[in-house]
Protein backbone atom coordinates (compact mmCIF):
# COMPACT_ATOMS: atom_id res chain seq x y z
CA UNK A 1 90.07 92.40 31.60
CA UNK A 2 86.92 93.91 31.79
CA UNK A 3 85.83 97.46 29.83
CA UNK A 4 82.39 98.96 29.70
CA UNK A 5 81.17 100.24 26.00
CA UNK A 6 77.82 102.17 25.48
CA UNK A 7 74.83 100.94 24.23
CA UNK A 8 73.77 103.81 22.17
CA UNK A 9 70.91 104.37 24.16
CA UNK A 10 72.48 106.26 26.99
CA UNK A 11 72.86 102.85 29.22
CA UNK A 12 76.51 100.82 29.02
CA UNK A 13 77.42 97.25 29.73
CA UNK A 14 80.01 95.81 31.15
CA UNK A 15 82.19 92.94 29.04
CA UNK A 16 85.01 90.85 30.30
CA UNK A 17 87.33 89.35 28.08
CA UNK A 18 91.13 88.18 28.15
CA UNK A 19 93.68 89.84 26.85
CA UNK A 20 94.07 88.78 22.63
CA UNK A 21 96.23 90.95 21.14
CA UNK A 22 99.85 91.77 21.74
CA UNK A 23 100.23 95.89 20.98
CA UNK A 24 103.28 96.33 22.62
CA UNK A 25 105.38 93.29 20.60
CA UNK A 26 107.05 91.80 23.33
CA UNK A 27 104.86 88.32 22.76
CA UNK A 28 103.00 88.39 25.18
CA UNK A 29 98.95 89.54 24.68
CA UNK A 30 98.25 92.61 26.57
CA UNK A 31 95.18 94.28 25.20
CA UNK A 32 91.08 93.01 24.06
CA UNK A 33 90.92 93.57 20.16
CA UNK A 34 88.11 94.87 19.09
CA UNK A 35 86.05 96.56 16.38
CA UNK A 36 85.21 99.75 18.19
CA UNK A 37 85.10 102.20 15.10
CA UNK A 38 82.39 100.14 13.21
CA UNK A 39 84.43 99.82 9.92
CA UNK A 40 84.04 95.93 10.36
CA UNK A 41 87.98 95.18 10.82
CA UNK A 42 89.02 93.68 14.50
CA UNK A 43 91.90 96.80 14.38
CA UNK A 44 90.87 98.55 17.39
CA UNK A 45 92.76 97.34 20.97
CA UNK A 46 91.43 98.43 24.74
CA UNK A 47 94.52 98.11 27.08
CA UNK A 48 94.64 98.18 30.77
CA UNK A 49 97.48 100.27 31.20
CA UNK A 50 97.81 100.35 35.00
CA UNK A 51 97.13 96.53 35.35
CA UNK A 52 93.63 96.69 37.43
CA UNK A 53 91.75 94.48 35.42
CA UNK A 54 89.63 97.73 34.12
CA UNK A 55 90.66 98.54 30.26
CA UNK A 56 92.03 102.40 30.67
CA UNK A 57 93.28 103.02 27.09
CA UNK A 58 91.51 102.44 23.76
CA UNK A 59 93.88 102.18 20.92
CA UNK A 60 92.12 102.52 16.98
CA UNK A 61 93.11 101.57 14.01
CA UNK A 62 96.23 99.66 16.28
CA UNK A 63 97.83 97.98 13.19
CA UNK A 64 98.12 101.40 11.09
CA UNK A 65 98.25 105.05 12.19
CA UNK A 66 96.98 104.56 16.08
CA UNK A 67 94.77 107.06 17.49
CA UNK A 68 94.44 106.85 21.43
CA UNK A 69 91.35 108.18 23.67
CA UNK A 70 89.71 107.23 27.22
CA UNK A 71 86.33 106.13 28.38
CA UNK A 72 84.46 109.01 29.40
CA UNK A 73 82.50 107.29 32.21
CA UNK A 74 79.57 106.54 30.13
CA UNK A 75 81.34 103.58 27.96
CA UNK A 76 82.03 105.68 25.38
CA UNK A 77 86.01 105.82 24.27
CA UNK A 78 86.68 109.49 22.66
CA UNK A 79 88.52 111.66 25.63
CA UNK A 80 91.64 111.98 23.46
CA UNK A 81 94.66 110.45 25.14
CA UNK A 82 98.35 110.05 25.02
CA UNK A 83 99.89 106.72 24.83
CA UNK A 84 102.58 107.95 26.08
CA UNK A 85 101.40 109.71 29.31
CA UNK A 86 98.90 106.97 30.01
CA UNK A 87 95.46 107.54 29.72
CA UNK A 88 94.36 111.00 31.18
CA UNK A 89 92.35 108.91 34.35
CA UNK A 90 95.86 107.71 36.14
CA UNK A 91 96.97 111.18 36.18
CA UNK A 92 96.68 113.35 39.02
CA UNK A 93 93.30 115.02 38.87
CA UNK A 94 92.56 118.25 41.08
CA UNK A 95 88.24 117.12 42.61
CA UNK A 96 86.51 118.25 45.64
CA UNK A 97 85.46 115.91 48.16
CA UNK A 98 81.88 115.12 49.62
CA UNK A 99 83.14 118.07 52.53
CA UNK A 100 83.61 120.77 49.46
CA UNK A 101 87.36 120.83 50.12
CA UNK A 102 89.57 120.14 47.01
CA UNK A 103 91.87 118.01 46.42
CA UNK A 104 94.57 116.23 44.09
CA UNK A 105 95.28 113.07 43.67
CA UNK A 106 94.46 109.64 41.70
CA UNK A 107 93.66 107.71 39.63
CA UNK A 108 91.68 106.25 43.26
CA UNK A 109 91.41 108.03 45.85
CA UNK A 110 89.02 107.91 49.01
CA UNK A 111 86.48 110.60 47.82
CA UNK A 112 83.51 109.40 50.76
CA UNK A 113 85.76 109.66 53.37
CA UNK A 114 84.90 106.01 54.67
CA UNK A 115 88.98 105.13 54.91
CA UNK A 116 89.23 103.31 51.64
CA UNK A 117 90.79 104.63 48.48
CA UNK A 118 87.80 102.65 46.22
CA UNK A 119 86.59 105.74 43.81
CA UNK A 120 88.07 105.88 40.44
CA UNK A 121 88.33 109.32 39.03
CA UNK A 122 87.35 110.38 35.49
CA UNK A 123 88.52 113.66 33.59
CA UNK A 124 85.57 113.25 30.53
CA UNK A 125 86.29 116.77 29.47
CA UNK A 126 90.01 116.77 30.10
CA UNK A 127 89.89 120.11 32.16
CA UNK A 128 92.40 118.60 34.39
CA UNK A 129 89.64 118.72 37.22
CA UNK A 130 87.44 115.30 37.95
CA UNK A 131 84.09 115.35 36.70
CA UNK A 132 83.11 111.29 37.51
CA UNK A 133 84.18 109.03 40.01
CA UNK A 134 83.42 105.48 40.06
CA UNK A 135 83.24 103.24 42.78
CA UNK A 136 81.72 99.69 43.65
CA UNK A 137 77.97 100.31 43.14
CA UNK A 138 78.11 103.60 42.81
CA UNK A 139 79.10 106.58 41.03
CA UNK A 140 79.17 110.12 41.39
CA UNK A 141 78.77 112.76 38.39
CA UNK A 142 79.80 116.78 38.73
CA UNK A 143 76.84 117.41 35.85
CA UNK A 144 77.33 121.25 35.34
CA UNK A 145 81.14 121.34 35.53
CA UNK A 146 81.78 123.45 38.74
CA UNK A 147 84.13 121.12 40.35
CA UNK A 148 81.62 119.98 42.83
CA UNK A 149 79.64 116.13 43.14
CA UNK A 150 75.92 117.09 42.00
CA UNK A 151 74.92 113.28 41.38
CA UNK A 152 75.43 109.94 43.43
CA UNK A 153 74.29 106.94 41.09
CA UNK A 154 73.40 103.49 42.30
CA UNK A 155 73.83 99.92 41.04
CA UNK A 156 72.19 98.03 44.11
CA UNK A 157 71.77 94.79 41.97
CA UNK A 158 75.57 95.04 40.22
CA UNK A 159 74.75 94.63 36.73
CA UNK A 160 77.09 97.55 35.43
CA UNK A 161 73.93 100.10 35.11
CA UNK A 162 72.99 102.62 37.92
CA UNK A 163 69.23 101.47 39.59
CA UNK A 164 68.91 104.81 40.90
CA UNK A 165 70.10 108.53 41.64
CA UNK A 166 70.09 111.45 44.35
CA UNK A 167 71.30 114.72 44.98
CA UNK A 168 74.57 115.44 46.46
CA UNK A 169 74.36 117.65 49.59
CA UNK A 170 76.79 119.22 51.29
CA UNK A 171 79.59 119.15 48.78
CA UNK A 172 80.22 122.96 48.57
């Protein structure tokens, strides 16, 4: 499974590790423990709830009284979340495509028009409306919360970080 956790300096990496630790007790291991929460016990569990390979769900403090959040595009797991729902990225999220029309629809949808549903979208504020949406080697970030695509990152040499950035036009 692979799930991306923030650096501290702004900048995330991308880890890939198999599943270790079995949260829902049926035997079989279904999430990547961890120690997420820096108290120095390996009690914290990312799960990949919709079975993509991407970790969607972080579970802390798994083996006591579980709190539940979702990555909120940068690597960093504290979008609150309900285990029960799913994390709040495979809902349906209301986000405008590159034309400026809205739309709902998710977790992936086809948000560059190009005919393939390949952009994950990310609700980091939990507004019900997309704010990030991440596809191969690129990104795109709504930074002032209007609805609309302001940013479109880069990773040209696919190491997880974005190489560069540009202005959306024409997206409203």
């Amino acid at each position: 499974m692979d799930y991306c956790l923030g650096d501290g300096d702004g900048s995330a990496t991308v880890f890939n590790a198999a599943p270790d630790v079995d949260l829902d007790g049926d035997g079989a291991a279904d999430a990547v423990g961890l120690d997420i929460d820096g108290d120095g016990l390996v009690d914290d569990a990312l799960i990949d709830r919709d079975a993509d390979g991407l970790a969607d769900l972080l579970a802390r403090d798994h083996a006591g009284a579980a709190a539940y959040f979702t990555d909120d595009g940068t690597g960093t797991w504290r979008v609150p979340a309900d285990p029960a729902l799913g994390p709040r990225l495979a809902a349906e999220l209301r986000y405008f495509g590159l034309d400026g029309i809205e739309h709902t629809g998710g977790p992936v949808v086809d948000l560059d028009g190009d005919g393939v549903a390949g952009e994950r979208l990310v609700d980091a504020d939990g507004d019900g409306l997309a704010d990030r949406a991440i596809g191969a080697g690129l990104a795109y970030v709504d930074t002032d919360g209007d609805g609309r695509w302001d940013l479109r990152l880069l990773d040209a040499d696919g190491d997880g970080r974005a190489d560069g950035a540009a202005e959306v036009s024409g997206s409203g």
